[in-house]
N, C-alpha and C. Protein backbone atom coordinates (compact mmCIF):
# COMPACT_ATOMS: atom_id res chain seq x y z
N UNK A 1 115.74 100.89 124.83
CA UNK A 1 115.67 102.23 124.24
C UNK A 1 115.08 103.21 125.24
N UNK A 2 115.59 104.40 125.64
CA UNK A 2 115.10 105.27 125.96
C UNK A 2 113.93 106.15 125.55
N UNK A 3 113.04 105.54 126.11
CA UNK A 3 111.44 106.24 125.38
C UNK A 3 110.93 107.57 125.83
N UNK A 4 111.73 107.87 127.17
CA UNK A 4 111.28 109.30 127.20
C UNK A 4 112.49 110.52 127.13
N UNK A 5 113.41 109.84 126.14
CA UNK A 5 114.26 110.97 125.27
C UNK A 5 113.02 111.10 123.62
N UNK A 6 113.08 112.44 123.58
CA UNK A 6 111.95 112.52 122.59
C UNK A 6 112.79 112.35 121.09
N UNK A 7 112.37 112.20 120.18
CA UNK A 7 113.22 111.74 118.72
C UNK A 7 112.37 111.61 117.67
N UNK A 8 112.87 112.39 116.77
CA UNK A 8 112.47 112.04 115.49
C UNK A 8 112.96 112.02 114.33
N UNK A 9 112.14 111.18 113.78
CA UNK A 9 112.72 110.21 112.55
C UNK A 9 112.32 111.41 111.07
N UNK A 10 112.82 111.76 110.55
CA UNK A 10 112.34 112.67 108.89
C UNK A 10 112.97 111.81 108.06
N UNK A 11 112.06 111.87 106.82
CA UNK A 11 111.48 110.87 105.58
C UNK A 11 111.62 111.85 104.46
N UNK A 12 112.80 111.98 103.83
CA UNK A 12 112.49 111.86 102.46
C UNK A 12 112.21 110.19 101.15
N UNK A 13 111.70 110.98 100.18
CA UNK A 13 111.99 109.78 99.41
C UNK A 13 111.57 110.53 98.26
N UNK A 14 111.54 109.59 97.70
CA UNK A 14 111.30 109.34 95.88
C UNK A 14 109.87 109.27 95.79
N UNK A 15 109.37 109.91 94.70
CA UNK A 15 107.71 109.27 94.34
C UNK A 15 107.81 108.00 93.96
N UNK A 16 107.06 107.15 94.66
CA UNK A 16 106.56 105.68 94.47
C UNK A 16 107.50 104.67 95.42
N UNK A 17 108.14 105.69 95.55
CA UNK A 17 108.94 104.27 96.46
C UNK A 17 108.89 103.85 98.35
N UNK A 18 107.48 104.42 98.20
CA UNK A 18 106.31 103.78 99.46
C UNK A 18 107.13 104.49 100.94
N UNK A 19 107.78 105.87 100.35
CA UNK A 19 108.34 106.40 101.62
C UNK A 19 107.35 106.55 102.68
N UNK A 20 106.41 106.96 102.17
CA UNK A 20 104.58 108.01 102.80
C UNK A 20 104.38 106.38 103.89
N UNK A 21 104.48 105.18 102.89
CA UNK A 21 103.86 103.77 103.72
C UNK A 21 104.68 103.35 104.51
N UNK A 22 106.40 103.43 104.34
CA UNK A 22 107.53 103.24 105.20
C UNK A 22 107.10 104.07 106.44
N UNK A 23 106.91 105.32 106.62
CA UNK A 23 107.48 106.42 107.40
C UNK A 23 106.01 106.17 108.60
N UNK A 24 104.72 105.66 107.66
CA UNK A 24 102.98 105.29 108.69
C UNK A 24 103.65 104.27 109.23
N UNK A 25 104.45 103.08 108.96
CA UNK A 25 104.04 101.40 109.57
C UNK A 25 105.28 101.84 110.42
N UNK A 26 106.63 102.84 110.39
CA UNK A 26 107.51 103.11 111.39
C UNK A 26 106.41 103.48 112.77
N UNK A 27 106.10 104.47 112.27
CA UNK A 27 105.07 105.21 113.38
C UNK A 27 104.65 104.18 114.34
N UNK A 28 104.10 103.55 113.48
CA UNK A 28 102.90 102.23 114.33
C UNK A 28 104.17 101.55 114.93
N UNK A 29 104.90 100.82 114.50
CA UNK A 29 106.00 99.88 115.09
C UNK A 29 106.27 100.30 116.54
N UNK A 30 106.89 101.99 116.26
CA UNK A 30 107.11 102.57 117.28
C UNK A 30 106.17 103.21 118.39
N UNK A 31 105.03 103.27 118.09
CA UNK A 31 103.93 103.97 118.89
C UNK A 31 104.31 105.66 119.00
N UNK A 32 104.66 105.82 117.95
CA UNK A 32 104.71 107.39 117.79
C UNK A 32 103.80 107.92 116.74
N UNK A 33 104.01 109.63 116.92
CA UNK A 33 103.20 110.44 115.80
C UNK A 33 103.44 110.37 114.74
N UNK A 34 102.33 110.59 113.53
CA UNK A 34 103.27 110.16 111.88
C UNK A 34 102.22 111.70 111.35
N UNK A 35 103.29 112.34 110.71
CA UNK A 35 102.87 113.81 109.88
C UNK A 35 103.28 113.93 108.49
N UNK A 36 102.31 113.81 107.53
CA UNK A 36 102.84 114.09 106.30
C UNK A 36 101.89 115.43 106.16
N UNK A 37 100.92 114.83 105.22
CA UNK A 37 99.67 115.94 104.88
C UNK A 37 98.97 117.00 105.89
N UNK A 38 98.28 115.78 107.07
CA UNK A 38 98.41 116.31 108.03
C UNK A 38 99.42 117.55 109.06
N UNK A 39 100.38 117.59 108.81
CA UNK A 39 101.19 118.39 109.11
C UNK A 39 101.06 120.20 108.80
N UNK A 40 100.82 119.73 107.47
CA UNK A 40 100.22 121.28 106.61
C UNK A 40 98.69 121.96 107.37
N UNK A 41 98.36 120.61 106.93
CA UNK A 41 97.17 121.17 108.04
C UNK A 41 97.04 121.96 109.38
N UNK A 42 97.80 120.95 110.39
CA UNK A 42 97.59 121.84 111.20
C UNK A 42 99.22 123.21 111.30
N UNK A 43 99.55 123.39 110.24
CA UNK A 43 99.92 124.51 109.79
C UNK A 43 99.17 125.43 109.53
N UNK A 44 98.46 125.26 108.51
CA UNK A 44 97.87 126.38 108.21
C UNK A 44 96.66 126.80 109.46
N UNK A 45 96.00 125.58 110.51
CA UNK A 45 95.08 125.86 111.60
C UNK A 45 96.03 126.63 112.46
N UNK A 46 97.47 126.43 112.48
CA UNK A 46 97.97 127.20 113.98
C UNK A 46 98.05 128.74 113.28
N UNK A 47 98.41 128.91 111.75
CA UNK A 47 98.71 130.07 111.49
C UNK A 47 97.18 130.82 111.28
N UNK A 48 96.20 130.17 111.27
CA UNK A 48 95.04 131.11 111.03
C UNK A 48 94.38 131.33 109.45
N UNK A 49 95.31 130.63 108.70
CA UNK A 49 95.12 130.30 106.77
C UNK A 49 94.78 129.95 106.37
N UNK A 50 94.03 129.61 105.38
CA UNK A 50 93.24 128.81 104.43
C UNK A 50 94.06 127.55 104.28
N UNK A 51 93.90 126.54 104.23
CA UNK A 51 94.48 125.21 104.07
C UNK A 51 94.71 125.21 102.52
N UNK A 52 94.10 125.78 101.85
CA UNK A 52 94.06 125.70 100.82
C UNK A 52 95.61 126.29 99.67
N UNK A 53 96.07 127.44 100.20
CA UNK A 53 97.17 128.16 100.43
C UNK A 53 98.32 127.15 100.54
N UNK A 54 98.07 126.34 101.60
CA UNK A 54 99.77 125.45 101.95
C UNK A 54 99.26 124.39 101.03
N UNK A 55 98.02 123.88 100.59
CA UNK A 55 98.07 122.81 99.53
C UNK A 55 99.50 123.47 98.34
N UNK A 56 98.76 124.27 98.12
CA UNK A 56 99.43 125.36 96.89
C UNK A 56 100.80 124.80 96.88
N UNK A 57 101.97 125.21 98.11
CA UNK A 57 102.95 125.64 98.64
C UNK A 57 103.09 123.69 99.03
N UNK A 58 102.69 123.14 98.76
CA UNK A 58 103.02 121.88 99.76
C UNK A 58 103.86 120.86 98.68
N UNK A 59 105.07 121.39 99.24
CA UNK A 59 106.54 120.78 98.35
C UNK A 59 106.94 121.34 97.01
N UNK A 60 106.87 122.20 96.90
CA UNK A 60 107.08 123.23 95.31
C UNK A 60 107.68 124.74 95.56
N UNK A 61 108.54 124.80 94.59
CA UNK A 61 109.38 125.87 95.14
C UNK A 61 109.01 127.13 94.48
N UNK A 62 109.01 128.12 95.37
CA UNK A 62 108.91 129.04 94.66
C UNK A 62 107.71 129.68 93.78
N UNK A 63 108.57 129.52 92.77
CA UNK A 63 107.89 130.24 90.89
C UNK A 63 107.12 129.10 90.95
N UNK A 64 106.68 127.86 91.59
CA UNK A 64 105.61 127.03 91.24
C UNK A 64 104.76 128.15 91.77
N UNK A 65 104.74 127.76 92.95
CA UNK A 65 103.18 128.22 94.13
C UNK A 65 103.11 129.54 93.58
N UNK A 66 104.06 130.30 93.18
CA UNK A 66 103.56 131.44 92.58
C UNK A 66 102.71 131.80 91.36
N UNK A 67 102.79 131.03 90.56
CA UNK A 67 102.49 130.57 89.57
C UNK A 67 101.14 130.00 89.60
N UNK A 68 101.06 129.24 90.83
CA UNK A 68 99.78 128.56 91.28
C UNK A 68 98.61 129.82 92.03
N UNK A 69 99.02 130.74 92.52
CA UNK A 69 98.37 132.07 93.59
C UNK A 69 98.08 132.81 92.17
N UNK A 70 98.68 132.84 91.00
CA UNK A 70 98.36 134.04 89.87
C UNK A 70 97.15 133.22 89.17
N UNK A 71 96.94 131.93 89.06
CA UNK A 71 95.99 131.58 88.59
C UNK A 71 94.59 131.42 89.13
N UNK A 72 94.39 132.24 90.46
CA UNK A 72 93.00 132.34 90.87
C UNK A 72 93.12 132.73 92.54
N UNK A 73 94.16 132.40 92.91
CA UNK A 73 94.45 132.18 94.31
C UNK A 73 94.75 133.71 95.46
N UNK A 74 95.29 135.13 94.08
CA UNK A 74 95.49 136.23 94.45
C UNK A 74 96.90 136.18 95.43
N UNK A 75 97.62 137.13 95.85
CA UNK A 75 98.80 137.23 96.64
C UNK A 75 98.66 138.43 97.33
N UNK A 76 99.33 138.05 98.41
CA UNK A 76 99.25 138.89 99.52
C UNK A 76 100.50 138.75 100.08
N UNK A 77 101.63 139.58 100.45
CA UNK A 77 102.73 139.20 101.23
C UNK A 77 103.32 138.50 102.25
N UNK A 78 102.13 138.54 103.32
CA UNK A 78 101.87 137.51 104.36
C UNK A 78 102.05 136.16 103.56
N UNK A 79 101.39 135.87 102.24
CA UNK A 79 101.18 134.39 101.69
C UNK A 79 102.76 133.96 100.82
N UNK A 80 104.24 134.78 101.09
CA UNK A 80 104.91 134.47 100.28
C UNK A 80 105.37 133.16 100.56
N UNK A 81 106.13 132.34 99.46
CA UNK A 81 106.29 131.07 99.88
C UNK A 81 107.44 131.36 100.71
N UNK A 82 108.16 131.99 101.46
CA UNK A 82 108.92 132.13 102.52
C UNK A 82 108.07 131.95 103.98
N UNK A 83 107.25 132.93 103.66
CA UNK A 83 105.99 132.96 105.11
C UNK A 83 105.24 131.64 105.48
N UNK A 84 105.13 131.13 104.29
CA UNK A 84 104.34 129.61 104.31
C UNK A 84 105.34 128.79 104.64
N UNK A 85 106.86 128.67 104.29
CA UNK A 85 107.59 127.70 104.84
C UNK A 85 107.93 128.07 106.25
N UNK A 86 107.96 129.32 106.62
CA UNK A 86 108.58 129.35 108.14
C UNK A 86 107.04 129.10 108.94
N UNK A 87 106.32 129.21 108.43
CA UNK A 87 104.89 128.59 109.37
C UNK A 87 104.77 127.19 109.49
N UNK A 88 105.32 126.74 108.46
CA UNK A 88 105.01 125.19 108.45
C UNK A 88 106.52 124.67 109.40
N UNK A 89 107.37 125.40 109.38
CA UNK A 89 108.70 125.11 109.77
C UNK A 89 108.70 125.60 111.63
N UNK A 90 107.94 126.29 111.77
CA UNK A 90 107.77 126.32 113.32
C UNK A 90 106.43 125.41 113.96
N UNK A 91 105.79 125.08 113.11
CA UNK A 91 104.67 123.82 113.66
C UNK A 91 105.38 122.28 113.55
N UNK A 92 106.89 122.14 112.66
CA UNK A 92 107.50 121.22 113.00
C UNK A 92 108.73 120.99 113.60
N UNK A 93 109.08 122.35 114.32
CA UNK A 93 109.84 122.46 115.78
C UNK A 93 108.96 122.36 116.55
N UNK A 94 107.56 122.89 116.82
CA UNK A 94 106.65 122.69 118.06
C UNK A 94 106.39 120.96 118.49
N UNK A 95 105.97 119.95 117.08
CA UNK A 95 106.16 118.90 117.23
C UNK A 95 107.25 118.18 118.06
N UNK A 96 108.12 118.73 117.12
CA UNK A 96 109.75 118.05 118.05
C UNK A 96 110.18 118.32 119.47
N UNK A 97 109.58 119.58 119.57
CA UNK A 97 108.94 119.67 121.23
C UNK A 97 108.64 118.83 122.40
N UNK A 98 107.16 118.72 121.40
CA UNK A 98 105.92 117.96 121.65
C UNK A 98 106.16 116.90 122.07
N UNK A 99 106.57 115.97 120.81
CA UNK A 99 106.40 114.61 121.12
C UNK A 99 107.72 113.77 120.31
N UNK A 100 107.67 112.70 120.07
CA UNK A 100 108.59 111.76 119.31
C UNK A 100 107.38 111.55 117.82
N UNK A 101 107.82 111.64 116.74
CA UNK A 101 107.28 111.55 115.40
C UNK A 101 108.14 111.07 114.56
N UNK A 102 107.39 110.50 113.48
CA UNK A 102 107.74 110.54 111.86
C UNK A 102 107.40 111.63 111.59
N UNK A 103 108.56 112.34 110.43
CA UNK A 103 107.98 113.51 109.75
C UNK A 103 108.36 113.24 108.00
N UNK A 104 107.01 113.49 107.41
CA UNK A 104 107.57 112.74 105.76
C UNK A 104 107.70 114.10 105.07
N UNK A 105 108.61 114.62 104.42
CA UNK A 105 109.19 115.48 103.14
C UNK A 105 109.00 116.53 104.26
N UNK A 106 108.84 117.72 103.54
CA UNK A 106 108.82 119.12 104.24
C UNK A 106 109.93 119.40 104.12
N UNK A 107 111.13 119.08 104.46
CA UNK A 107 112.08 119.59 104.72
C UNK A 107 112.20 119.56 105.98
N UNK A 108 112.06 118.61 106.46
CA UNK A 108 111.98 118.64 108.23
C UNK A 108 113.43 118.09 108.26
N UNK A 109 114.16 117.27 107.71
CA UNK A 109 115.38 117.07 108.67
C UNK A 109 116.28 118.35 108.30
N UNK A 110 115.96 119.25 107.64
CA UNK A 110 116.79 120.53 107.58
C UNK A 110 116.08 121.80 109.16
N UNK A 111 115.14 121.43 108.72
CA UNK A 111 114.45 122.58 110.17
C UNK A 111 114.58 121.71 111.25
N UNK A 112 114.74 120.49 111.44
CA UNK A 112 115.22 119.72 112.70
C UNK A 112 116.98 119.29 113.04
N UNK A 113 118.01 119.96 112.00
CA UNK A 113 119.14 119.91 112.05
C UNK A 113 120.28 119.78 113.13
N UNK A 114 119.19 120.68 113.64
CA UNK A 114 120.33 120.89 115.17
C UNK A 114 119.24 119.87 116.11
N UNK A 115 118.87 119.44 115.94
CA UNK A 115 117.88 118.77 116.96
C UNK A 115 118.66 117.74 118.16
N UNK A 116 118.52 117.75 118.75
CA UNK A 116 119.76 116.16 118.96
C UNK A 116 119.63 115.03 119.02
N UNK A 117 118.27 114.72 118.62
CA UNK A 117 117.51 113.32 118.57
C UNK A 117 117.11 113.67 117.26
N UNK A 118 117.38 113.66 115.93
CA UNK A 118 116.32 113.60 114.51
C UNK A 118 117.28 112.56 113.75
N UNK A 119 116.32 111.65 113.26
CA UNK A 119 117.50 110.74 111.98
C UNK A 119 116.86 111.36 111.21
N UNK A 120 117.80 111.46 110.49
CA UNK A 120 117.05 111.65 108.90
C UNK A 120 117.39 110.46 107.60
N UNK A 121 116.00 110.07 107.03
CA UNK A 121 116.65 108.97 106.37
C UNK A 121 116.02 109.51 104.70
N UNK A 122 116.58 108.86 103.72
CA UNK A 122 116.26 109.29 102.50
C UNK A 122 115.62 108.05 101.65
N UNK A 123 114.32 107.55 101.60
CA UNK A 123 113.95 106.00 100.71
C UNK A 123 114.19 106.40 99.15
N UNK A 124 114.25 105.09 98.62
CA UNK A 124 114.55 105.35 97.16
C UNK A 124 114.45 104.09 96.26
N UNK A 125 114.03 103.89 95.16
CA UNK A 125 113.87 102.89 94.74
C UNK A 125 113.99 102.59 92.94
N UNK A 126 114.73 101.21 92.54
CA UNK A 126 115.09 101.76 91.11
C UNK A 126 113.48 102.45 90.18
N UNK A 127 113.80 102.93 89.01
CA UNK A 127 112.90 103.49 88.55
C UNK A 127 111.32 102.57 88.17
N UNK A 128 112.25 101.05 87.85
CA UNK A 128 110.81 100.22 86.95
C UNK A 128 110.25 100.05 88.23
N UNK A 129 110.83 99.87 89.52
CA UNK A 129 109.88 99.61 90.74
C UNK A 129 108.92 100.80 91.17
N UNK A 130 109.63 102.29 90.72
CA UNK A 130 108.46 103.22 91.07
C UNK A 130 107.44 103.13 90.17
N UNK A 131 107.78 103.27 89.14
CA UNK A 131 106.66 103.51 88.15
C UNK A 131 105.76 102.20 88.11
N UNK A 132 105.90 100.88 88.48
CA UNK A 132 104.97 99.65 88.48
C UNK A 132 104.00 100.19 89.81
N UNK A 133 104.63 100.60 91.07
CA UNK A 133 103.87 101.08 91.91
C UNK A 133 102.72 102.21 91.39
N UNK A 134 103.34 103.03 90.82
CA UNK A 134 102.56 104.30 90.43
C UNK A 134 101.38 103.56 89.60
N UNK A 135 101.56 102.69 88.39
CA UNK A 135 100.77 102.31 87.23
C UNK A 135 99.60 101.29 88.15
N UNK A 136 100.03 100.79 89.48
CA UNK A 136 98.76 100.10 90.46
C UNK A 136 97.93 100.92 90.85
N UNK A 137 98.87 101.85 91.73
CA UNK A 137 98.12 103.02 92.46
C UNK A 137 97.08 103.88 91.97
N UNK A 138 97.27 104.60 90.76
CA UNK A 138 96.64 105.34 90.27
C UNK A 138 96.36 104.82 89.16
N UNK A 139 96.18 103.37 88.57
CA UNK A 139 95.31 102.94 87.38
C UNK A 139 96.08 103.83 85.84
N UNK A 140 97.30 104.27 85.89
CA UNK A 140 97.23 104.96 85.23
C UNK A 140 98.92 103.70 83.82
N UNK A 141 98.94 104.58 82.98
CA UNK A 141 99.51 104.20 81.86
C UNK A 141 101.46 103.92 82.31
N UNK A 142 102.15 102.93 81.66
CA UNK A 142 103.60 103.19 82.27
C UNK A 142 103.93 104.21 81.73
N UNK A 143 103.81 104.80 80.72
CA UNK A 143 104.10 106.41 79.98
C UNK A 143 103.54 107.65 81.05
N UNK A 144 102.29 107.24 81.64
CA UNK A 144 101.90 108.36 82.32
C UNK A 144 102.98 108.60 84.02
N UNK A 145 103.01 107.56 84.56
CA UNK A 145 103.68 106.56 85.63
C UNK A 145 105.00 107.12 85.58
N UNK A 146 105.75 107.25 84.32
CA UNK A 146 107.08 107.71 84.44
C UNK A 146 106.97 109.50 84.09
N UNK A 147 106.02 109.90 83.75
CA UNK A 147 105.80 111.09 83.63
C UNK A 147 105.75 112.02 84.91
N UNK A 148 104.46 111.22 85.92
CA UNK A 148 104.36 111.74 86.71
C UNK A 148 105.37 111.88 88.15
N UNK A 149 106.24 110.92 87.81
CA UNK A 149 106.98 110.44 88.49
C UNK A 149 108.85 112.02 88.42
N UNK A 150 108.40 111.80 87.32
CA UNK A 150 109.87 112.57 87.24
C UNK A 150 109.49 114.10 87.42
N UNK A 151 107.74 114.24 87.00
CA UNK A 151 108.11 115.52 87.63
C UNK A 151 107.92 116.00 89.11
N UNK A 152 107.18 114.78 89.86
CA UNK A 152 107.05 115.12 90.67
C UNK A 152 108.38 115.13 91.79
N UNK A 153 109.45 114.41 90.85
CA UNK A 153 110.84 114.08 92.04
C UNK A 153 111.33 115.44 91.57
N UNK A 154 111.12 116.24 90.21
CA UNK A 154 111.71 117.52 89.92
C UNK A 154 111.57 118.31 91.10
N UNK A 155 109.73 118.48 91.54
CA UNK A 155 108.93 119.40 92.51
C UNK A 155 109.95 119.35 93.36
N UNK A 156 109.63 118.28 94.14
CA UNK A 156 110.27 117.58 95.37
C UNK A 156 111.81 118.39 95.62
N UNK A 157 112.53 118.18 94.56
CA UNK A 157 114.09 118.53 94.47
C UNK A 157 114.04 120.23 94.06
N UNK A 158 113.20 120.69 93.64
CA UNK A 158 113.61 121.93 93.25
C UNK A 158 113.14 122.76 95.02
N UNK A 159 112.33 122.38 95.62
CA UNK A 159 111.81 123.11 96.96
C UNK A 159 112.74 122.50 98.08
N UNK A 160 113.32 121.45 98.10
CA UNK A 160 114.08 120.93 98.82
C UNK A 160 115.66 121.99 98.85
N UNK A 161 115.95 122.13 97.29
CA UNK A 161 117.35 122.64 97.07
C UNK A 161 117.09 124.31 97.50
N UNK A 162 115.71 124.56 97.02
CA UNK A 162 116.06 125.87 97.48
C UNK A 162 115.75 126.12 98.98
N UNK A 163 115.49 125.81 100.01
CA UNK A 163 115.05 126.15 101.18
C UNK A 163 116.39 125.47 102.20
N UNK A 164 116.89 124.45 101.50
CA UNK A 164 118.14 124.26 102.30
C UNK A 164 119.72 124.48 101.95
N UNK A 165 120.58 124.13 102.72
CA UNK A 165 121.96 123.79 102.25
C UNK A 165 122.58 122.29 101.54
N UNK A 166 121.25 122.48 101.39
CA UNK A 166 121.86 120.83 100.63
C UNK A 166 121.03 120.09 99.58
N UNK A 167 121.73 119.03 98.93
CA UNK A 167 120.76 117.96 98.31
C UNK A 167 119.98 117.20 98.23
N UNK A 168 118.66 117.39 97.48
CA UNK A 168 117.84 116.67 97.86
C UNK A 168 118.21 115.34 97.22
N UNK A 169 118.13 114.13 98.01
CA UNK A 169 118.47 112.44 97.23
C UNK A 169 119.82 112.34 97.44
N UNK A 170 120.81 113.37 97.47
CA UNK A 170 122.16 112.80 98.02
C UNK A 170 122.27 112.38 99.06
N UNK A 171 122.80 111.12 99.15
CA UNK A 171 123.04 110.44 100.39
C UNK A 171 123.92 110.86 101.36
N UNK A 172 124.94 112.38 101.32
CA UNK A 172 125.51 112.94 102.33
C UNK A 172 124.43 113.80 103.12
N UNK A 173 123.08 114.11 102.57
CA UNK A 173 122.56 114.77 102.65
C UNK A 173 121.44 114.51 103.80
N UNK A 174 121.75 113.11 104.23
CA UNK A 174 121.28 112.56 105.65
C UNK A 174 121.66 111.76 106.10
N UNK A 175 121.21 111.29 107.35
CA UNK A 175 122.19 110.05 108.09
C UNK A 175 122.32 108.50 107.43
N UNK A 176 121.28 108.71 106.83
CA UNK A 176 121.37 106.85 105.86
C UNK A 176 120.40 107.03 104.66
N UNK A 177 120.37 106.29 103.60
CA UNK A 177 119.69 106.39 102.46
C UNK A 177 119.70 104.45 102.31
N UNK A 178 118.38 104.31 101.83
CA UNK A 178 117.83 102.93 101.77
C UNK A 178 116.89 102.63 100.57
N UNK A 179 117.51 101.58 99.55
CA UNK A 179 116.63 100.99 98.56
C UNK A 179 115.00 100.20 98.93
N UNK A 180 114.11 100.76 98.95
CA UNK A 180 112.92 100.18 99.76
C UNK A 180 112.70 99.05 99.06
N UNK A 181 113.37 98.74 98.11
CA UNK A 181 113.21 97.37 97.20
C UNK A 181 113.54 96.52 97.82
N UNK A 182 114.97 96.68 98.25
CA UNK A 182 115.82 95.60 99.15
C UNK A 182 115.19 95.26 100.00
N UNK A 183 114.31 95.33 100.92
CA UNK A 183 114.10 94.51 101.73
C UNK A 183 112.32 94.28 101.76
N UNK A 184 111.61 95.58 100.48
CA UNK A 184 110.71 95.10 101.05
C UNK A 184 109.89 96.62 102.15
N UNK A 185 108.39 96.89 102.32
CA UNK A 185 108.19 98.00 102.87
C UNK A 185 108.53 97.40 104.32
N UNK A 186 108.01 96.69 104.53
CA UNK A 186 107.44 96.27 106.02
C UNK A 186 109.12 95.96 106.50
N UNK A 187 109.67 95.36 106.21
CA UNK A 187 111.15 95.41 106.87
C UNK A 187 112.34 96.44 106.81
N UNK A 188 112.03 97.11 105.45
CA UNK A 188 112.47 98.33 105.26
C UNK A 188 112.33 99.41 106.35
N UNK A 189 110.96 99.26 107.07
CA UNK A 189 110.44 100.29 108.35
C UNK A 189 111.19 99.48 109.87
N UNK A 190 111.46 98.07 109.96
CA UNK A 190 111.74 97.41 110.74
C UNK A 190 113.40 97.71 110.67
N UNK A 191 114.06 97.96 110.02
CA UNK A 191 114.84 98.46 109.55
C UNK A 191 115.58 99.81 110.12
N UNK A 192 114.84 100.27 109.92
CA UNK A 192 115.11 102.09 110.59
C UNK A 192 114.94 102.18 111.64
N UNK A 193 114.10 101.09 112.06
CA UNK A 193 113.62 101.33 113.48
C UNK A 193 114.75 100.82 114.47
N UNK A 194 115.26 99.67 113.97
CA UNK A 194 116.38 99.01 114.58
C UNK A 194 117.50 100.04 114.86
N UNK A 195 117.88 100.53 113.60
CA UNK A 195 118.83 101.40 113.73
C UNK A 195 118.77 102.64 114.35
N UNK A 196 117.19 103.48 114.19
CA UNK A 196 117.20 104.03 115.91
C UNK A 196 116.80 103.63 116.71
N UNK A 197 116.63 102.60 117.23
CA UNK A 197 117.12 102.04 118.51
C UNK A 197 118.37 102.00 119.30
N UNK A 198 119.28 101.63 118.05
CA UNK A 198 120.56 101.15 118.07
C UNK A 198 120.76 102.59 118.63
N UNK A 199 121.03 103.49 117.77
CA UNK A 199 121.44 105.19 118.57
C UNK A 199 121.11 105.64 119.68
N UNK A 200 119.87 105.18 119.67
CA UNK A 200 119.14 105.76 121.19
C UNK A 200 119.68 105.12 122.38
């Protein structure tokens, strides 16, 4: 593999279906950068913003974060969720720059589109497997588990659909889409990795 062609890998997935843990143990496999949360962060440090602001804005479209700024947070035009996505959306072209990374949700394989090194892959997993994950993770109820679950794939899909040309979870909608069930996290990441290799 060519290691000093720079490349990166973007991660969508499903809540619970261990995209966030797929997209860290790729990183490591590969000895590259891994940005989820972190990412926002140093978003909001390059733009000069309250971190607190892109929490708001971090995967929710719109009439959410707006919704979220009227309940204590105040608005300012600088803070529209347009301004917050193109800030977060030029700290993950500077990356792709930078270095070779994982990048999880954001919408990075849409702002990395034209890139000429980005896979974009989509994880996904049937429903009783998310929600058993969720009901470990967070101690919480299978009623609560499938609750939190659907709205958070709503979030996910409603900020995804509006900021790009495409679908969020459709599988035309990136270069490969993968059941993390099937094989499993740890081979599931061994997995992707193979296959960019294979490209590279």
């Amino acid at each position: 593999m060519n290691m000093e062609k720079k490349f990166i890998i973007t991660i969508g997935r499903q809540f619970g279906s261990g995209g966030r843990e797929i997209g860290r143990r790729l990183a490591e496999m590969m000895g590259i950068g891994y940005y989820d949360k972190a990412l926002m962060q140093e978003a909001a440090r390059e733009s000069g913003l309250c971190c607190e602001f892109f929490d708001k804005a971090d995967e929710r479209a719109p009439t959410t974060f707006m919704h979220a700024l009227s309940m204590g947070f105040g608005y300012d035009g600088i803070l529209s969720n347009e301004n917050i996505f193109r800030f977060q959306s030029e700290t993950i072209r500077r990356l792709a720059d930078r270095e070779s990374c994982v990048i999880v949700g954001r919408c990075a394989d849409y702002i990395l589109r034209d890139h000429p090194a980005c896979f974009s892959v989509f994880i996904h997993a049937p429903e009783e497997v998310r929600v058993a994950t969720v009901m470990a993770r967070s101690g919480i109820s299978e009623r609560q588990a499938a609750e939190l679950i659907a709205k958070t794939d709503k979030s996910r899909a409603a900020y995804y659909d509006f900021y790009t040309d495409k679908k969020w979870g459709d599988a035309a909608s990136y270069h490969f889409s993968i059941n993390s069930s099937w094989l499993g996290r740890e081979d599931t990441a061994g997995f992707i990795r193979m296959l960019v290799e294979k490209k590279l």
